[in-house]
N, C-alpha and C. Protein backbone atom coordinates (compact mmCIF):
# COMPACT_ATOMS: atom_id res chain seq x y z
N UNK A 1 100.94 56.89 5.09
CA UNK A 1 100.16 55.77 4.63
C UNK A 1 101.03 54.89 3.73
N UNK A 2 101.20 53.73 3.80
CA UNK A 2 101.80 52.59 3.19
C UNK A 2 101.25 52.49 1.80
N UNK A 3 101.41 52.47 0.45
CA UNK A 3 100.73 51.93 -0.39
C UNK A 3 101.88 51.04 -1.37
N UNK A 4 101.05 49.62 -1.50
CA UNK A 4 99.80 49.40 -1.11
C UNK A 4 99.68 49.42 0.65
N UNK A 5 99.30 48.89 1.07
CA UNK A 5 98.83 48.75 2.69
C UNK A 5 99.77 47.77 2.85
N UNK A 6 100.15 48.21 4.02
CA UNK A 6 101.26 47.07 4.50
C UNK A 6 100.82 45.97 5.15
N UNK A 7 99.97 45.84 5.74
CA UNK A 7 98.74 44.57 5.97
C UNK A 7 98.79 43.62 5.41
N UNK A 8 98.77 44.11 3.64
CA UNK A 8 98.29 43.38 2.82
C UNK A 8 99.51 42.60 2.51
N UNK A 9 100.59 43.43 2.38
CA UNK A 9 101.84 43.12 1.81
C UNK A 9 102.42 42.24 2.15
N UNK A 10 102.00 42.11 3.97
CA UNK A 10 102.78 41.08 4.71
C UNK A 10 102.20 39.85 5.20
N UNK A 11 100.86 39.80 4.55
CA UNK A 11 99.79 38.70 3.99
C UNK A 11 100.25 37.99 2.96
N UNK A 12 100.78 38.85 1.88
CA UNK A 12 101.18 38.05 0.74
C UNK A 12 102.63 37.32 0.73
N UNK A 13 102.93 37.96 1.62
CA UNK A 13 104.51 37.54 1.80
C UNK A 13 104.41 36.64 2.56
N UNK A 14 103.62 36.02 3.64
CA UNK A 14 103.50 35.16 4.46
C UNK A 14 102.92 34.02 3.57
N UNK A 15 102.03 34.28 2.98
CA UNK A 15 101.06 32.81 2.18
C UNK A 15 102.75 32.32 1.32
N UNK A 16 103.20 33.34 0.64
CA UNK A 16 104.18 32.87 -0.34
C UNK A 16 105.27 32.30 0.30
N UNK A 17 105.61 32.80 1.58
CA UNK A 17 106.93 31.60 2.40
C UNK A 17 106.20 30.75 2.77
N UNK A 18 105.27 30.41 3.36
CA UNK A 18 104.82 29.51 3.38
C UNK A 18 104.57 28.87 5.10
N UNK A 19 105.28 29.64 5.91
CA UNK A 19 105.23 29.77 7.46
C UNK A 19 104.79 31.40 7.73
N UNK A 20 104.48 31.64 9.23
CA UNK A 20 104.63 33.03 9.67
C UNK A 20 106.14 33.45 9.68
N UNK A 21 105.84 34.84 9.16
CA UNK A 21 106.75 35.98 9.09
C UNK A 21 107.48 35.75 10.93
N UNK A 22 108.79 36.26 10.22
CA UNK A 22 109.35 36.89 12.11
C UNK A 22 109.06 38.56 12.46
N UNK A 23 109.49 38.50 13.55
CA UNK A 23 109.55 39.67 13.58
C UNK A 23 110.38 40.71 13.14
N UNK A 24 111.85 40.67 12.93
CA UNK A 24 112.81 40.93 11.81
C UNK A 24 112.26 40.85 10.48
N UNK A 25 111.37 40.24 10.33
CA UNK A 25 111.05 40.17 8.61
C UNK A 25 109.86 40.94 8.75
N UNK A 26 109.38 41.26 9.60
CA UNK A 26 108.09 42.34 9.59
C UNK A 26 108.63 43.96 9.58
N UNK A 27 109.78 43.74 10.28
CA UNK A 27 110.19 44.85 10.62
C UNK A 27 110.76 45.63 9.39
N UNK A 28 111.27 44.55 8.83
CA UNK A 28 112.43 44.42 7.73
C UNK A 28 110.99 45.65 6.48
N UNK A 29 110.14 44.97 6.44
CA UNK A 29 109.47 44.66 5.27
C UNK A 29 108.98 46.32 5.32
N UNK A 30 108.26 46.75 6.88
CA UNK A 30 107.86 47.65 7.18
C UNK A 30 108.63 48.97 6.73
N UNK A 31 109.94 48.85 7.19
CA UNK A 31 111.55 49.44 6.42
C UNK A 31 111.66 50.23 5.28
N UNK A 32 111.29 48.99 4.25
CA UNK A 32 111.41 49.19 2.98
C UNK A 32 109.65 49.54 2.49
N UNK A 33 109.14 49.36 2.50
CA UNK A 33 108.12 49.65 1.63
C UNK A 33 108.02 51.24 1.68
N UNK A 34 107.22 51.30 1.07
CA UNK A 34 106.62 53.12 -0.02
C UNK A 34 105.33 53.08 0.88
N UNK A 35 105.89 54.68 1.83
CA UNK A 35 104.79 55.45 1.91
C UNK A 35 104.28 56.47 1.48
N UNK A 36 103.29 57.33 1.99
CA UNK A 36 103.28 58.66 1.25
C UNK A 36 102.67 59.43 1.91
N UNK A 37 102.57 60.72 2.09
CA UNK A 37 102.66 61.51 3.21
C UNK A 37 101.53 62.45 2.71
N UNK A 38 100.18 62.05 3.54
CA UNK A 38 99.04 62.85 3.01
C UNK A 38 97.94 63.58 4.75
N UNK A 39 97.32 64.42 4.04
CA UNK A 39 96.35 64.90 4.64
C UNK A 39 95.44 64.09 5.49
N UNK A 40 95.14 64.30 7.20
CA UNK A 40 94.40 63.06 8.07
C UNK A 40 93.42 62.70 6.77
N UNK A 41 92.19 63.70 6.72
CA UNK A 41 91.32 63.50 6.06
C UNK A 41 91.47 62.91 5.03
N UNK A 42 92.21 62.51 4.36
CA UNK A 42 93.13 61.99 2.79
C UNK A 42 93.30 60.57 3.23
N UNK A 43 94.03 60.12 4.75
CA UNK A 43 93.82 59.11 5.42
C UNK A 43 93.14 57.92 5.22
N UNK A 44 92.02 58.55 6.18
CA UNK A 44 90.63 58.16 6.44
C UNK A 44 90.10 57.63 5.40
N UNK A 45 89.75 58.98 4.45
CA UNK A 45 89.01 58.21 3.23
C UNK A 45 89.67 57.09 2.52
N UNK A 46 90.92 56.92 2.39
CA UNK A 46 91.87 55.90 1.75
C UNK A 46 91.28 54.77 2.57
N UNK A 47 91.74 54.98 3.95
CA UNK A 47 91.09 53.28 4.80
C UNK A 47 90.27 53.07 4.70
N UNK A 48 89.10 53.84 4.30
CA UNK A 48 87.48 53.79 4.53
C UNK A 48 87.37 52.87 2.99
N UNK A 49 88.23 53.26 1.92
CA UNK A 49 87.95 52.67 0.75
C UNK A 49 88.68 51.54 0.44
N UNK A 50 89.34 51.24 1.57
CA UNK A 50 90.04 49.71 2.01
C UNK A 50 89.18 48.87 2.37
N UNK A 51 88.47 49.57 3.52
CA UNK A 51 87.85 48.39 4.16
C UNK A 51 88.04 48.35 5.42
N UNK A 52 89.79 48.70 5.61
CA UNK A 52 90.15 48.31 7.09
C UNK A 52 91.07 49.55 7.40
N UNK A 53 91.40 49.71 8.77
CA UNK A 53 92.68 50.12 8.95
C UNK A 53 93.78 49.70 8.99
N UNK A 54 95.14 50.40 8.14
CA UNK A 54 96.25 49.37 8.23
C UNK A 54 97.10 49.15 9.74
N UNK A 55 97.93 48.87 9.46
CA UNK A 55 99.00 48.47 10.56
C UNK A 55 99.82 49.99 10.78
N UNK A 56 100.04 49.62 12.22
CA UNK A 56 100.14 51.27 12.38
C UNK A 56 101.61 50.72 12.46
N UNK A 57 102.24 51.56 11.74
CA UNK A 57 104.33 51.07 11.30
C UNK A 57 104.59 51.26 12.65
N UNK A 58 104.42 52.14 14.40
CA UNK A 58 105.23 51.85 15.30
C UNK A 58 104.55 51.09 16.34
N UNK A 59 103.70 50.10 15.88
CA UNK A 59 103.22 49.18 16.47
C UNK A 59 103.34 47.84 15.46
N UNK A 60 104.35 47.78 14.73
CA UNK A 60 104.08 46.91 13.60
C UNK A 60 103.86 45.68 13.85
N UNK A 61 104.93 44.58 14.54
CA UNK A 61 104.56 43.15 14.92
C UNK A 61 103.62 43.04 15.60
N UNK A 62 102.97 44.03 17.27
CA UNK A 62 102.13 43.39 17.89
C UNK A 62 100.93 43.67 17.01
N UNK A 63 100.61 44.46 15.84
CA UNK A 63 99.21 44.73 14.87
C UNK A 63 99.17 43.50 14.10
N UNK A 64 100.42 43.22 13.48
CA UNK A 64 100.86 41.87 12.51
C UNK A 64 100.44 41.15 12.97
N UNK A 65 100.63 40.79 14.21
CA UNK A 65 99.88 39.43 14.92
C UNK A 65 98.28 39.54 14.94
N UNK A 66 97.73 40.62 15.35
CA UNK A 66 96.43 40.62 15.29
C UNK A 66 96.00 40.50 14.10
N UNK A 67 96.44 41.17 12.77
CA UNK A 67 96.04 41.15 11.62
C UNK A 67 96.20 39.84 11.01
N UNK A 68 96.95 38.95 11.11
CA UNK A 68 97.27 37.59 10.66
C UNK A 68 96.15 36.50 11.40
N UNK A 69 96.02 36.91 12.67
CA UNK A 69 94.99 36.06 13.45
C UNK A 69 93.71 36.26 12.75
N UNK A 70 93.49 37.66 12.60
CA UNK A 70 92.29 37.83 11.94
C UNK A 70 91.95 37.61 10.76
N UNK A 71 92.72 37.58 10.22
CA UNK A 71 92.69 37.16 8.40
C UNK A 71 93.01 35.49 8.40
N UNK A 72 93.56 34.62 9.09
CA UNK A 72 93.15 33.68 9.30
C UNK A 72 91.98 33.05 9.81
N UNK A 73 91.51 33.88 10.43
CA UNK A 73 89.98 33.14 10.85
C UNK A 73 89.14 33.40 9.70
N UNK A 74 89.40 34.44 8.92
CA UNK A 74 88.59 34.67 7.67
C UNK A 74 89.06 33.57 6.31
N UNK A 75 89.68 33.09 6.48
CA UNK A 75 89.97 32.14 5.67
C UNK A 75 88.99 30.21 5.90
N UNK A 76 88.84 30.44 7.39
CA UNK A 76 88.59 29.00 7.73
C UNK A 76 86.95 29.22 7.31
């Protein structure tokens, strides 16, 4: 599990450049961030108290895209 959520991370990093992320910079980002290595059930309840599920790290850009589409429509 990513914490914070890598979702989020690459939300904030996108509003702050100011264009969409590449895919090298998703990848990049995915790379470096802090995970931590817990129990399914430990999981679950973490996403459940998110809200969402994150981005699954070996699907990272094609989730990124969905997650950006979708969090843009939540913005309009």
């Amino acid at each position: 599990m990513f914490i914070p959520a890598l979702v989020a991370i690459l939300l904030n990093l996108e509003r702050k450049k100011g264009t969409p992320l590449t895919e090298n910079e998703v990848l990049s980002v995915r790379d470096k961030s802090m995970c931590a290595t817990m129990r399914v059930s430990m999981a679950r309840a973490l996403a459940e108290s998110r809200g969402y599920d994150d981005i699954d790290p070996e699907n990272a850009w094609n989730d990124w895209q969905i997650a950006r589409t979708r969090s843009a429509g939540r913005e309009q």
